[in-house]
C-alpha atoms as a PDB file:
ATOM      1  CA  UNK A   1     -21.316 -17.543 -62.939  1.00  0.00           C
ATOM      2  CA  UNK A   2     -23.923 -15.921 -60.667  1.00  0.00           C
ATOM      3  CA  UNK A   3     -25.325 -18.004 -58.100  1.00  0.00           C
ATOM      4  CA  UNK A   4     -29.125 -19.026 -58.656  1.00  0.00           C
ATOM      5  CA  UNK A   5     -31.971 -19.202 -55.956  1.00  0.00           C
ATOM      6  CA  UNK A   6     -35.701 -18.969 -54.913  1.00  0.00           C
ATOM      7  CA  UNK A   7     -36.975 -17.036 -52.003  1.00  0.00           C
ATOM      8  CA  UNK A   8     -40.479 -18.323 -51.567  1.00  0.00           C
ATOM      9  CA  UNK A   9     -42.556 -15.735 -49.589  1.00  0.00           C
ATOM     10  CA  UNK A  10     -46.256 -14.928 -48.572  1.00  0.00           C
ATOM     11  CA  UNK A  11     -47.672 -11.303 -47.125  1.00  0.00           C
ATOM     12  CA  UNK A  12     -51.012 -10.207 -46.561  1.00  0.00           C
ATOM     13  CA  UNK A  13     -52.287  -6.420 -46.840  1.00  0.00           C
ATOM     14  CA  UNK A  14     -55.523  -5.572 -45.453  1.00  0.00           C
ATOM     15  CA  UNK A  15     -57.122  -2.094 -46.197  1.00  0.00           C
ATOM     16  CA  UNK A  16     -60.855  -0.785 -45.270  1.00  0.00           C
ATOM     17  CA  UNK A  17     -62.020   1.562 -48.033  1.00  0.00           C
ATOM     18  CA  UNK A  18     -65.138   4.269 -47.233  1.00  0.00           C
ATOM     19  CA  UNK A  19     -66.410   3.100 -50.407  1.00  0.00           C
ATOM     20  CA  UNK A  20     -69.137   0.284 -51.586  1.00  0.00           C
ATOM     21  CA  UNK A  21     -68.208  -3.356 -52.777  1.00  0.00           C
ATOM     22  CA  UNK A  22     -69.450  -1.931 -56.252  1.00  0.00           C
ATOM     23  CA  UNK A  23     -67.298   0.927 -56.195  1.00  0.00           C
ATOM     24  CA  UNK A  24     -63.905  -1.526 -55.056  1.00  0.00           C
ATOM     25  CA  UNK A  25     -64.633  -3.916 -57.688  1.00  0.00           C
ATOM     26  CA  UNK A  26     -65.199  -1.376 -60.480  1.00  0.00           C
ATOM     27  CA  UNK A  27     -61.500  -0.023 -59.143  1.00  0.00           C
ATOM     28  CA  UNK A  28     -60.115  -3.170 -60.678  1.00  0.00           C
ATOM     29  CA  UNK A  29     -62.226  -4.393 -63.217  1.00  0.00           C
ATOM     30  CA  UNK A  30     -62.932  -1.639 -65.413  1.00  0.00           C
ATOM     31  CA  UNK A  31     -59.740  -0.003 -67.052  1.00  0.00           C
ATOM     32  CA  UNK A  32     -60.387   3.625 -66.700  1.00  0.00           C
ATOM     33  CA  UNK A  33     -60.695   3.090 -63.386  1.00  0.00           C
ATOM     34  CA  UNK A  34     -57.743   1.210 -62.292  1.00  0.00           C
ATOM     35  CA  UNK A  35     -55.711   3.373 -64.456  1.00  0.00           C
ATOM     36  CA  UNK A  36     -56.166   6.198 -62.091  1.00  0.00           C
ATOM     37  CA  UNK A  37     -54.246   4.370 -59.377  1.00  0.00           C
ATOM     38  CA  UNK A  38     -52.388   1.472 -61.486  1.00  0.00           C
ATOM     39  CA  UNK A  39     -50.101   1.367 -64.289  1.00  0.00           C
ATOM     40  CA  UNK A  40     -52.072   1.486 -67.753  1.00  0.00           C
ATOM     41  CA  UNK A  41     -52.144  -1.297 -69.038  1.00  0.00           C
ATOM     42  CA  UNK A  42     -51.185  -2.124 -72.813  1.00  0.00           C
ATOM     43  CA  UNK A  43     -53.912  -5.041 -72.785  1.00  0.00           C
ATOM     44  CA  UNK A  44     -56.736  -5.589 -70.161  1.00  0.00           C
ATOM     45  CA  UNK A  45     -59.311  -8.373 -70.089  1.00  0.00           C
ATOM     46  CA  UNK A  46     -61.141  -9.110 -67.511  1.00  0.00           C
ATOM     47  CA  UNK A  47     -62.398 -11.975 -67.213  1.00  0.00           C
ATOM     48  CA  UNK A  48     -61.385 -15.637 -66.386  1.00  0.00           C
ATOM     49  CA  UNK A  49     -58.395 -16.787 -68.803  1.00  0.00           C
ATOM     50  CA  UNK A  50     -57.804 -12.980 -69.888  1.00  0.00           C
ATOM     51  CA  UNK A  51     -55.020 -11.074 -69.955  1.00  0.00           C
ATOM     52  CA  UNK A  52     -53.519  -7.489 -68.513  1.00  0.00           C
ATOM     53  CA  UNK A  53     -50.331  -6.671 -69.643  1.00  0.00           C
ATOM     54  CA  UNK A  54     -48.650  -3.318 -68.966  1.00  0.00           C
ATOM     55  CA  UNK A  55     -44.582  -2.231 -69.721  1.00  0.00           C
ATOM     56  CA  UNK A  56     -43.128   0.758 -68.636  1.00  0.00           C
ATOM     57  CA  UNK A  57     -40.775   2.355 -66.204  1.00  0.00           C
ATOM     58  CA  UNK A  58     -38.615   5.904 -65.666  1.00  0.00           C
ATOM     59  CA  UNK A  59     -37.491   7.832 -68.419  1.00  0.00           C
ATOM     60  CA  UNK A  60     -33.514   6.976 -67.510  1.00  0.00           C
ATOM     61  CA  UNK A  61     -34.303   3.605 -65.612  1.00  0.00           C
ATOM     62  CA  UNK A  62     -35.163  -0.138 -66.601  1.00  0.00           C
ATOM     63  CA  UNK A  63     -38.824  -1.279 -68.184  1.00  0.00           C
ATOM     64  CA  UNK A  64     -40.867  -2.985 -66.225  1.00  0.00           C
ATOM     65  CA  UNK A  65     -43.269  -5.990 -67.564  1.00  0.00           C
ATOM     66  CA  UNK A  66     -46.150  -6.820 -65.784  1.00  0.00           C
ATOM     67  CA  UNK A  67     -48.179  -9.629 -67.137  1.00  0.00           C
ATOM     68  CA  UNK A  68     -50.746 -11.255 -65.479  1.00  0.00           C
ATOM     69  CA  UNK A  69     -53.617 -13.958 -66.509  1.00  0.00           C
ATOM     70  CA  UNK A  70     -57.195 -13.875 -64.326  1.00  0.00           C
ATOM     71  CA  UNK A  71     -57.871 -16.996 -62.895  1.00  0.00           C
ATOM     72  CA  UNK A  72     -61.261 -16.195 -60.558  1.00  0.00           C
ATOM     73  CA  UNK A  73     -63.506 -14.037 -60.744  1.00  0.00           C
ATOM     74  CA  UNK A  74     -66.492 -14.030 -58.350  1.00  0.00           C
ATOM     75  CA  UNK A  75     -67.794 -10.161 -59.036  1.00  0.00           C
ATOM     76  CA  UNK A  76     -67.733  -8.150 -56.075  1.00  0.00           C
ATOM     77  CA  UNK A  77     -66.139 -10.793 -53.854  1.00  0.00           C
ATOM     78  CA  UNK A  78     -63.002 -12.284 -55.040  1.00  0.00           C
ATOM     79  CA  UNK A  79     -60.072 -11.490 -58.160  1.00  0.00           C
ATOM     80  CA  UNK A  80     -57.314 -14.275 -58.684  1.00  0.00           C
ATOM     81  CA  UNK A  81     -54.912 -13.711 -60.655  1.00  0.00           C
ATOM     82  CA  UNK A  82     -51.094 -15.182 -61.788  1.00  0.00           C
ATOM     83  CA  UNK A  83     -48.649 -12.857 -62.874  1.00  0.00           C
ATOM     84  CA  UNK A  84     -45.052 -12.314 -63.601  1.00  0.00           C
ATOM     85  CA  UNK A  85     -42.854  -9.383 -63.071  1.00  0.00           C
ATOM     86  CA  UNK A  86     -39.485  -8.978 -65.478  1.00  0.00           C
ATOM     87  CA  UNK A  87     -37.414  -6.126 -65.165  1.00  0.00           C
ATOM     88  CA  UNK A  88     -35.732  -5.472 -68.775  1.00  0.00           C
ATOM     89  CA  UNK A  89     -35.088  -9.238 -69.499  1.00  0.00           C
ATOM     90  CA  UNK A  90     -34.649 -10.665 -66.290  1.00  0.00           C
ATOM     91  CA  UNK A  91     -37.443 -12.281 -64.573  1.00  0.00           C
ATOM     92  CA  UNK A  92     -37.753 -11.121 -60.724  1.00  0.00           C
ATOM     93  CA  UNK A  93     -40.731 -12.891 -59.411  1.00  0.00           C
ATOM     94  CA  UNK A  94     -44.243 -15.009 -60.414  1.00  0.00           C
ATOM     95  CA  UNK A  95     -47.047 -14.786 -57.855  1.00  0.00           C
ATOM     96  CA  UNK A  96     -50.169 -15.581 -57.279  1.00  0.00           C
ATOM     97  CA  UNK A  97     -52.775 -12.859 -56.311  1.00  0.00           C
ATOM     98  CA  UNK A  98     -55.812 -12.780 -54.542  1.00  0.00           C
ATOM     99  CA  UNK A  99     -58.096 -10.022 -53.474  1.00  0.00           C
ATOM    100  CA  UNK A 100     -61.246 -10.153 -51.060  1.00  0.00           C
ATOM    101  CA  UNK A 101     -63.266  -7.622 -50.824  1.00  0.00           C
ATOM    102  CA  UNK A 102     -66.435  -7.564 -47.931  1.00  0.00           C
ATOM    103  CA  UNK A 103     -69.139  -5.270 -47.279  1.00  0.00           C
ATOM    104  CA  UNK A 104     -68.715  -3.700 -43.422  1.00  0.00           C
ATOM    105  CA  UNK A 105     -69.843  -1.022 -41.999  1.00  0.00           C
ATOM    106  CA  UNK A 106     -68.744   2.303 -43.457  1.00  0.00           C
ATOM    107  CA  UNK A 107     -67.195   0.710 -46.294  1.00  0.00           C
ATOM    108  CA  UNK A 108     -65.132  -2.234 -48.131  1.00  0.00           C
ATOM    109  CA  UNK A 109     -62.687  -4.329 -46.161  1.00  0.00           C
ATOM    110  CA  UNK A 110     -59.891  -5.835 -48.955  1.00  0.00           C
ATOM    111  CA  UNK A 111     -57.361  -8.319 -48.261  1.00  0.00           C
ATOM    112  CA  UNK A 112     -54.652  -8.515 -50.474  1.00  0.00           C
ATOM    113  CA  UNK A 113     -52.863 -12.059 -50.457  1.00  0.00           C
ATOM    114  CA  UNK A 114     -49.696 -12.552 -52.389  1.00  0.00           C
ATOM    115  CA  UNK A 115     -47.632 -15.919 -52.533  1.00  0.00           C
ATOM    116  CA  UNK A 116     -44.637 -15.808 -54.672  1.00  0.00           C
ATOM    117  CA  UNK A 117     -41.326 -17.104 -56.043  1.00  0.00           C
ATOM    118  CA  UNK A 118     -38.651 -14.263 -55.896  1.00  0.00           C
ATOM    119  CA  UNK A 119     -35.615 -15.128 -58.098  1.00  0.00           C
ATOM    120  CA  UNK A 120     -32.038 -14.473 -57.295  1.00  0.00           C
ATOM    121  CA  UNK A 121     -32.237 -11.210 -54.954  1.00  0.00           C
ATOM    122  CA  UNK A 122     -33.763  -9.296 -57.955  1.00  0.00           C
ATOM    123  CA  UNK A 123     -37.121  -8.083 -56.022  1.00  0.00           C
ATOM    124  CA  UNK A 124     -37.320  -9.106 -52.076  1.00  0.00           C
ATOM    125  CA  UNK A 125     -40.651  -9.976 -50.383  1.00  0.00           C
ATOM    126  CA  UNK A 126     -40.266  -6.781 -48.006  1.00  0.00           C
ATOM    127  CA  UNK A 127     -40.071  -4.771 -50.822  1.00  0.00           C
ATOM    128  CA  UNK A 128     -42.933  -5.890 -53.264  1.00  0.00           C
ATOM    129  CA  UNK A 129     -45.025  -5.480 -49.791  1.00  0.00           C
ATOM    130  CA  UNK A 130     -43.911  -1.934 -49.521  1.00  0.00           C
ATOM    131  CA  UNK A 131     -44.755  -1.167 -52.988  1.00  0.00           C
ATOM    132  CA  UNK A 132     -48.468  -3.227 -52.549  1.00  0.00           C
ATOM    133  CA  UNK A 133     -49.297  -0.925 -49.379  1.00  0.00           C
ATOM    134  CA  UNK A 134     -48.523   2.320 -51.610  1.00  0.00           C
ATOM    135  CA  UNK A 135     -50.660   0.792 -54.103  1.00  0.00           C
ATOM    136  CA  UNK A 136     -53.123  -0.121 -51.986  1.00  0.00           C
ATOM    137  CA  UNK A 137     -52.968   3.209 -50.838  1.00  0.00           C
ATOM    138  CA  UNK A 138     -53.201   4.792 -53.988  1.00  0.00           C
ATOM    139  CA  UNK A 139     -56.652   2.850 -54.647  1.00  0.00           C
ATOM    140  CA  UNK A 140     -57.901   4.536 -51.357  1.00  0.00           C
ATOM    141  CA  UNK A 141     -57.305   7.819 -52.748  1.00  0.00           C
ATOM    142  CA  UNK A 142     -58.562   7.098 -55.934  1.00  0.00           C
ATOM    143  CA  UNK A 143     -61.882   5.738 -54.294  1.00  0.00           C
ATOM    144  CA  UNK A 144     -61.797   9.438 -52.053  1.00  0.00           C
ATOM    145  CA  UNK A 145     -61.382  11.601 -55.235  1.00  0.00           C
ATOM    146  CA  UNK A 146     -64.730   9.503 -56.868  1.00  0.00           C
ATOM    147  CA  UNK A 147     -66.776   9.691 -53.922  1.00  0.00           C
ATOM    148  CA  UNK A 148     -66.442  13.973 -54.116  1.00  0.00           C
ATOM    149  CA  UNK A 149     -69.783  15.925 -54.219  1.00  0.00           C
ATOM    150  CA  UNK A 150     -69.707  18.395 -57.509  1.00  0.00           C
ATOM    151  CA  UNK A 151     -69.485  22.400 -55.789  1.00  0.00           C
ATOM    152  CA  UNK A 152     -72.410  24.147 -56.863  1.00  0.00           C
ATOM    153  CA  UNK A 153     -72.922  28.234 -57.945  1.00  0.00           C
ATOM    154  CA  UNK A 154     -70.497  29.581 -55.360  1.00  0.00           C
ATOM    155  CA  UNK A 155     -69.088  27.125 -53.850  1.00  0.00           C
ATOM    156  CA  UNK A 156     -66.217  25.649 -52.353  1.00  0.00           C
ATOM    157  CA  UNK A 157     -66.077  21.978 -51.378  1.00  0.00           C
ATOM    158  CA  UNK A 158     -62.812  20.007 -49.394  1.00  0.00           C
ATOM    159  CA  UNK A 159     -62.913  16.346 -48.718  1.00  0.00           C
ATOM    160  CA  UNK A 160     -60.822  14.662 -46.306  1.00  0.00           C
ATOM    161  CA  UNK A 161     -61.382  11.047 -44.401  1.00  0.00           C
ATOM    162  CA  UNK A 162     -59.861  10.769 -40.895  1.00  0.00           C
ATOM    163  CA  UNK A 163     -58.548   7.998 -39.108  1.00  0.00           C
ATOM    164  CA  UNK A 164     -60.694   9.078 -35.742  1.00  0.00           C
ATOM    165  CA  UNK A 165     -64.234   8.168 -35.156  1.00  0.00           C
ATOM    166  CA  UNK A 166     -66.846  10.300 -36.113  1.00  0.00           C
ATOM    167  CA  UNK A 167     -68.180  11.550 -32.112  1.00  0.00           C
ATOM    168  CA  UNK A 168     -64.571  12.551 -31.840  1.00  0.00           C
ATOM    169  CA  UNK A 169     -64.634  14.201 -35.170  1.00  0.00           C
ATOM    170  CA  UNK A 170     -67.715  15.965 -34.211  1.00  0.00           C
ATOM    171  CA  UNK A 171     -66.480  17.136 -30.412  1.00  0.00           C
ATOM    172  CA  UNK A 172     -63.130  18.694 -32.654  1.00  0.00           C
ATOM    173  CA  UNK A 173     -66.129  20.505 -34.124  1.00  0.00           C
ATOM    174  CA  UNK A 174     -68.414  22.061 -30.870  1.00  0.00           C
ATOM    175  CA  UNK A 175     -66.144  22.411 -28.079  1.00  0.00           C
ATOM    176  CA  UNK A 176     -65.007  25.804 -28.094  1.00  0.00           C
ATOM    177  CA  UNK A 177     -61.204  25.020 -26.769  1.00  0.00           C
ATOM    178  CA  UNK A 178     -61.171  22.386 -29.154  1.00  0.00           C
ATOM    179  CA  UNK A 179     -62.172  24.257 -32.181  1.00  0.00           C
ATOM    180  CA  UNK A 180     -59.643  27.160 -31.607  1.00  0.00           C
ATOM    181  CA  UNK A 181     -56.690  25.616 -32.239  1.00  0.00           C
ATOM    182  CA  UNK A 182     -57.267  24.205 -35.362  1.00  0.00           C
ATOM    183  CA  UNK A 183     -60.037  26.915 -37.185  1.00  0.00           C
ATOM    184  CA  UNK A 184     -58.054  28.765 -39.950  1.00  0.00           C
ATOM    185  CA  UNK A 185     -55.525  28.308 -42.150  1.00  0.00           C
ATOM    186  CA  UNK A 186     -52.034  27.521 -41.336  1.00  0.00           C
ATOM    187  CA  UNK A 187     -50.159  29.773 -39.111  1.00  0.00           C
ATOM    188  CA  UNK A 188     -53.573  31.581 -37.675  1.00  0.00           C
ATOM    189  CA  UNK A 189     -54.858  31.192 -34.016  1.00  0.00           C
ATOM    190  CA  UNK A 190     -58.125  32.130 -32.829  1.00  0.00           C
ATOM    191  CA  UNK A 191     -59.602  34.296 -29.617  1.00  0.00           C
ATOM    192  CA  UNK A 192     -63.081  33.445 -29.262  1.00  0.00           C
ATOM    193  CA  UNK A 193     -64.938  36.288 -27.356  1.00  0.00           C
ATOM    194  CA  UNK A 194     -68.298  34.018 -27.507  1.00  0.00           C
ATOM    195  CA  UNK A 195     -68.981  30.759 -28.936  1.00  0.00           C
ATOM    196  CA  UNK A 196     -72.667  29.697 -28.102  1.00  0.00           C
ATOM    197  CA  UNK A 197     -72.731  26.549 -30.188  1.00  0.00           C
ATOM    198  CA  UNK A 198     -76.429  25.794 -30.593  1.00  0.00           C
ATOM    199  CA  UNK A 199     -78.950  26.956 -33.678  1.00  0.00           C
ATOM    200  CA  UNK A 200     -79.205  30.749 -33.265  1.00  0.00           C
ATOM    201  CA  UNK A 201     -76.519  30.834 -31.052  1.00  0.00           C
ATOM    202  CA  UNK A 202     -73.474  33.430 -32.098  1.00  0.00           C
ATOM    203  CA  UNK A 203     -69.931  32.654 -32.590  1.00  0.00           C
ATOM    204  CA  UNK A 204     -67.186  36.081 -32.006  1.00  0.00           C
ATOM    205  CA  UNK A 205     -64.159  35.350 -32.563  1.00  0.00           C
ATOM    206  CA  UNK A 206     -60.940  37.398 -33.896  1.00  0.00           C
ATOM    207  CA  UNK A 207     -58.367  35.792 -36.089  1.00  0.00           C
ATOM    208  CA  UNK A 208     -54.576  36.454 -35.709  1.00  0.00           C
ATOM    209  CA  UNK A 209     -52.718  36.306 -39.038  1.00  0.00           C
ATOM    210  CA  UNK A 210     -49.065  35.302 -39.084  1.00  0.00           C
ATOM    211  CA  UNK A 211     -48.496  38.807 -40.764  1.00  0.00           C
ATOM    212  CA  UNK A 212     -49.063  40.382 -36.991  1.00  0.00           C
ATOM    213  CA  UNK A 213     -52.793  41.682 -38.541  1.00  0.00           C
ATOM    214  CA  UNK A 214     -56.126  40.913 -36.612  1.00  0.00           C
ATOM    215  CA  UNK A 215     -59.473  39.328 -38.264  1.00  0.00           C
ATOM    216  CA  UNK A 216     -62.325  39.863 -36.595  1.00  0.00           C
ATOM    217  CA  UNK A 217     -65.292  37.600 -36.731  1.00  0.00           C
ATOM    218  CA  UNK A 218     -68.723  36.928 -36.861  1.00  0.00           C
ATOM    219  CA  UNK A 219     -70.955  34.182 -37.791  1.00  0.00           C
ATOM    220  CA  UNK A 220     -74.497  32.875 -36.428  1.00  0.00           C
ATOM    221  CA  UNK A 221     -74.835  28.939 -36.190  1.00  0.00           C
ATOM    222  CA  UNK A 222     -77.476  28.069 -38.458  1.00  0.00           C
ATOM    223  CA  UNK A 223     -77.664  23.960 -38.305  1.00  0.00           C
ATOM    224  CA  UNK A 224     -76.541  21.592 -35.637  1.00  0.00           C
ATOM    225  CA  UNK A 225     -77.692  17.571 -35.758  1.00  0.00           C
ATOM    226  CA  UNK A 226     -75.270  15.443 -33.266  1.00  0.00           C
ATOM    227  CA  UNK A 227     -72.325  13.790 -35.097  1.00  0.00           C
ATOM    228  CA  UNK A 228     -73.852  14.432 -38.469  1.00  0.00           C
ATOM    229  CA  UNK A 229     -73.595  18.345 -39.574  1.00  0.00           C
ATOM    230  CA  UNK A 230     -72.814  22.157 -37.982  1.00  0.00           C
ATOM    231  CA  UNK A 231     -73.803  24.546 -40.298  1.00  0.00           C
ATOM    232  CA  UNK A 232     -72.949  28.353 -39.471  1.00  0.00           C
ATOM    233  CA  UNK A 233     -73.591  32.003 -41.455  1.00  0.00           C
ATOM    234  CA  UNK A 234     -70.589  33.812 -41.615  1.00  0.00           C
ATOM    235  CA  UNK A 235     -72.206  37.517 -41.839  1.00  0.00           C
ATOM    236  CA  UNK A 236     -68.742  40.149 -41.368  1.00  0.00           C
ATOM    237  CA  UNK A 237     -67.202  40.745 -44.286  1.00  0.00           C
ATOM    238  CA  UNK A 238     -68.122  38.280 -47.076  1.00  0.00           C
ATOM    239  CA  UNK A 239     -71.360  36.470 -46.705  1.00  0.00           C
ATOM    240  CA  UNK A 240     -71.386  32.840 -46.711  1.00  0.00           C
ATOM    241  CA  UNK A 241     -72.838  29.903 -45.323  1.00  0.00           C
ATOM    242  CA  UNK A 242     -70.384  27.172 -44.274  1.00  0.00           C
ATOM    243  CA  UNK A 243     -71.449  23.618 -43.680  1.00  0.00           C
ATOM    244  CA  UNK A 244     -69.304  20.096 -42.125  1.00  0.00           C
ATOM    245  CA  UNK A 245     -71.075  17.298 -42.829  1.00  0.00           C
ATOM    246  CA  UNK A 246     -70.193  14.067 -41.293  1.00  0.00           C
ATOM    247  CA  UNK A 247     -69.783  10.469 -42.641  1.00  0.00           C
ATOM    248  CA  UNK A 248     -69.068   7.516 -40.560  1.00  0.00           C
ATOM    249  CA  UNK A 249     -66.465   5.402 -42.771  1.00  0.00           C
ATOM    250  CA  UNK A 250     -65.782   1.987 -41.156  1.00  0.00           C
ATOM    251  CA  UNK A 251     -64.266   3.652 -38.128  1.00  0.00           C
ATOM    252  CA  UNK A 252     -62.952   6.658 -39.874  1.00  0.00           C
ATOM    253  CA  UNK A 253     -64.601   9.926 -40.770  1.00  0.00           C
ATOM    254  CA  UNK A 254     -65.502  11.176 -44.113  1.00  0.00           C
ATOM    255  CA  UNK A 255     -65.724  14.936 -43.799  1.00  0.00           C
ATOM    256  CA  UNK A 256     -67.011  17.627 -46.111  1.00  0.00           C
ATOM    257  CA  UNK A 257     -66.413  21.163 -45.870  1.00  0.00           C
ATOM    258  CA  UNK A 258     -68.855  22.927 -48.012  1.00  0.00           C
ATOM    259  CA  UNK A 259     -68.389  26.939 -48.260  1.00  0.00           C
ATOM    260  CA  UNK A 260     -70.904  28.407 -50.324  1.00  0.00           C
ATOM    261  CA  UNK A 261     -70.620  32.438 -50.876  1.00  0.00           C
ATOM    262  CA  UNK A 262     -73.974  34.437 -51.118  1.00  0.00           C
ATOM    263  CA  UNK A 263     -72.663  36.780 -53.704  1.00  0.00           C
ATOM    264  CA  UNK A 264     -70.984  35.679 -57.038  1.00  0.00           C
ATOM    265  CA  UNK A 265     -68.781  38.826 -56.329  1.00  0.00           C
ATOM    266  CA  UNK A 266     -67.392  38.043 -53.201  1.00  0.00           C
ATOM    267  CA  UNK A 267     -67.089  34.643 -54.310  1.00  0.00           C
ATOM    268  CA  UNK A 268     -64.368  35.290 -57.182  1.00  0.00           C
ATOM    269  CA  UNK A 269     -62.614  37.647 -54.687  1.00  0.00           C
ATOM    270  CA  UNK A 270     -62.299  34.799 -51.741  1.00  0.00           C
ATOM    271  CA  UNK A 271     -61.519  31.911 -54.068  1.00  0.00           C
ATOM    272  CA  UNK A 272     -57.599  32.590 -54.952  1.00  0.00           C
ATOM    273  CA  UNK A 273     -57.381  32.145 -50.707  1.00  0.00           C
ATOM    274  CA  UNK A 274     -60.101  30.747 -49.568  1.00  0.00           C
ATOM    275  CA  UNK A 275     -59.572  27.435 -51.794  1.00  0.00           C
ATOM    276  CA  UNK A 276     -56.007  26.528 -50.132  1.00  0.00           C
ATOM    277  CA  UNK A 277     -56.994  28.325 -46.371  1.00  0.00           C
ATOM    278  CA  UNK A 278     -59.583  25.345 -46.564  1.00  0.00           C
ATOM    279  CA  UNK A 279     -57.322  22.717 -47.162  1.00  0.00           C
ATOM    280  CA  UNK A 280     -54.887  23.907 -44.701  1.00  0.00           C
ATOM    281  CA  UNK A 281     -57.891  24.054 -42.321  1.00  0.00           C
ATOM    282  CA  UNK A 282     -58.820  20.245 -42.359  1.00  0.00           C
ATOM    283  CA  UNK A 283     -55.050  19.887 -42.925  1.00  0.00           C
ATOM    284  CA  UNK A 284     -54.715  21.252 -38.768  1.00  0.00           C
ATOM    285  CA  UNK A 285     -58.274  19.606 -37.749  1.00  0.00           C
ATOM    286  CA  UNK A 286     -56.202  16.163 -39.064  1.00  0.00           C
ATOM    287  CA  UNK A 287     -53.272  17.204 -36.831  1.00  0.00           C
ATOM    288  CA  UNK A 288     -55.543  17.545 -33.797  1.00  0.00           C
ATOM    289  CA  UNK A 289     -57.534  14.351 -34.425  1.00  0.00           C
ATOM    290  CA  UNK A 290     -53.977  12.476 -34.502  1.00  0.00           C
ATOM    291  CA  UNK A 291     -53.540  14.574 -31.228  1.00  0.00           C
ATOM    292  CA  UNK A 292     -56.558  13.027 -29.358  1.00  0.00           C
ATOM    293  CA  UNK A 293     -57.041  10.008 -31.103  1.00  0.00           C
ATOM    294  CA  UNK A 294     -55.830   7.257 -28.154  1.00  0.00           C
ATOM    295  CA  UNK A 295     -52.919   5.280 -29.773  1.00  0.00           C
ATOM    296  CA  UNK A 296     -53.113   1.297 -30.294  1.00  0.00           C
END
């Protein structure tokens, strides 16, 4: 006979989201919503005394019942809930839930508090707190996808939010030395022959592919408001004007990296490479940031 026992366990998960209080809430309380980042649910109501039940799991692997009852709700503010976790028909854990959610600057600070029962070595409290940050996680990006400006005729637009503050985020973007060695997509480097960063001011620089072939360029700076934007005209080869905006996101930086062509033309030609070569781009400006971000 298998022995029987109770680990009793509380952890606490604190996330700051570069979203509103609204936006948070709505992330949890309307089903659409929570679906893009939690299970779907079979059942969902929200409201005190209702119910959200979801069961599923891997194609070859156990099912997984999740069924939970709301016992506050103070909109905007505070979710209780009680739920219970089986695994086919064994019961690994009941907990009790509750998420805060504050309005800071930037954003939505949440803290996730979970006290539970966790039955005879089925689920482990370092485990269901692994599997909460990924969650948690998952909400974040969720929230990041929704917040997304729509591209207009022409356009490319890439989102990313840094952990690094948004002067920093802004010096990656003006300081010549800075901005070399992480402009291009991956496996480019950069020799500027003049970067006068200023409105009016030109920018000469030549790209060197990873193929062994040279890019020249040459773009005017067009837009420059401290910690905010740098826009620049791109005027050799395809014409397009290329704008980072900057968005202070409690203590991280929302950026957008809008690319808008001036000819439909040479916008269907640049897309197939210029879509990814953007990502990459913020994907190296991250890499950087990490670089010169002081560590805690």
């Amino acid at each position: 006979m298998s022995e029987h026992y109770v680990k009793h366990a509380t952890f606490v998960v604190e996330r700051t989201y570069p979203a509103s209080p609204e936006q948070v809430y709505r992330a949890w309380s309307d089903p659409d919503a929570k679906a893009k980042w939690f299970s779907k649910p079979d059942s969902f109501e929200f409201r005190v005394g209702g119910r959200e039940y979801s069961k599923g799991g891997p194609p070859d692997g156990p099912v997984f019942t999740f069924d939970a009852l709301y016992q506050e709700i103070v909109p905007e503010q505070r979710i209780v809930y009680t739920y219970s976790l089986d695994m086919d028909d064994t019961r690994m854990s009941v907990s009790i839930t509750t998420i805060e959610m504050a309005a800071v600057e930037g954003g939505t600070k949440l803290i996730f508090t979970e006290q539970g029962a966790f039955f005879d070595g089925h689920d482990t409290p370092e485990i269901r707190e692994h599997g909460t940050k990924e969650l948690l996680d998952a909400l974040g990006r969720s929230l990041e996808a929704e917040d997304e400006p729509t591209p207009g005729d022409n356009e490319l637009i890439a989102v990313r939010v840094f952990d690094a503050p948004r002067e920093l985020v802004f010096r990656a973007w003006t300081t010549p030395d800075l901005l070399a060695r992480w402009w291009g997509p991956e496996g480019f480097t950069n020799t500027f022959h003049e970067c006068d960063i200023r409105p009016d001011g030109e920018w000469r620089y030549t790209m060197h592919g990873p193929d062994g072939k040279d890019y020249p360029n040459y773009s005017v700076f067009a837009d420059i408001v401290p910690q905010e934007r740098v826009a620049l005209d791109h005027k050799s080869g395809h014409e397009f004007r290329l704008t980072g905006i900057f968005e202070e996101r409690g203590g991280r930086t929302k950026v957008t990296f809008r690319q808008k062509f001036k000819h439909a033309h040479e916008f269907e030609a640049a897309r197939p490479y210029c879509e990814p070569g953007n990502q990459q781009n913020l994907d190296r400006l991250g890499k950087l940031l990490e670089e010169l971000t002081p560590q805690a």
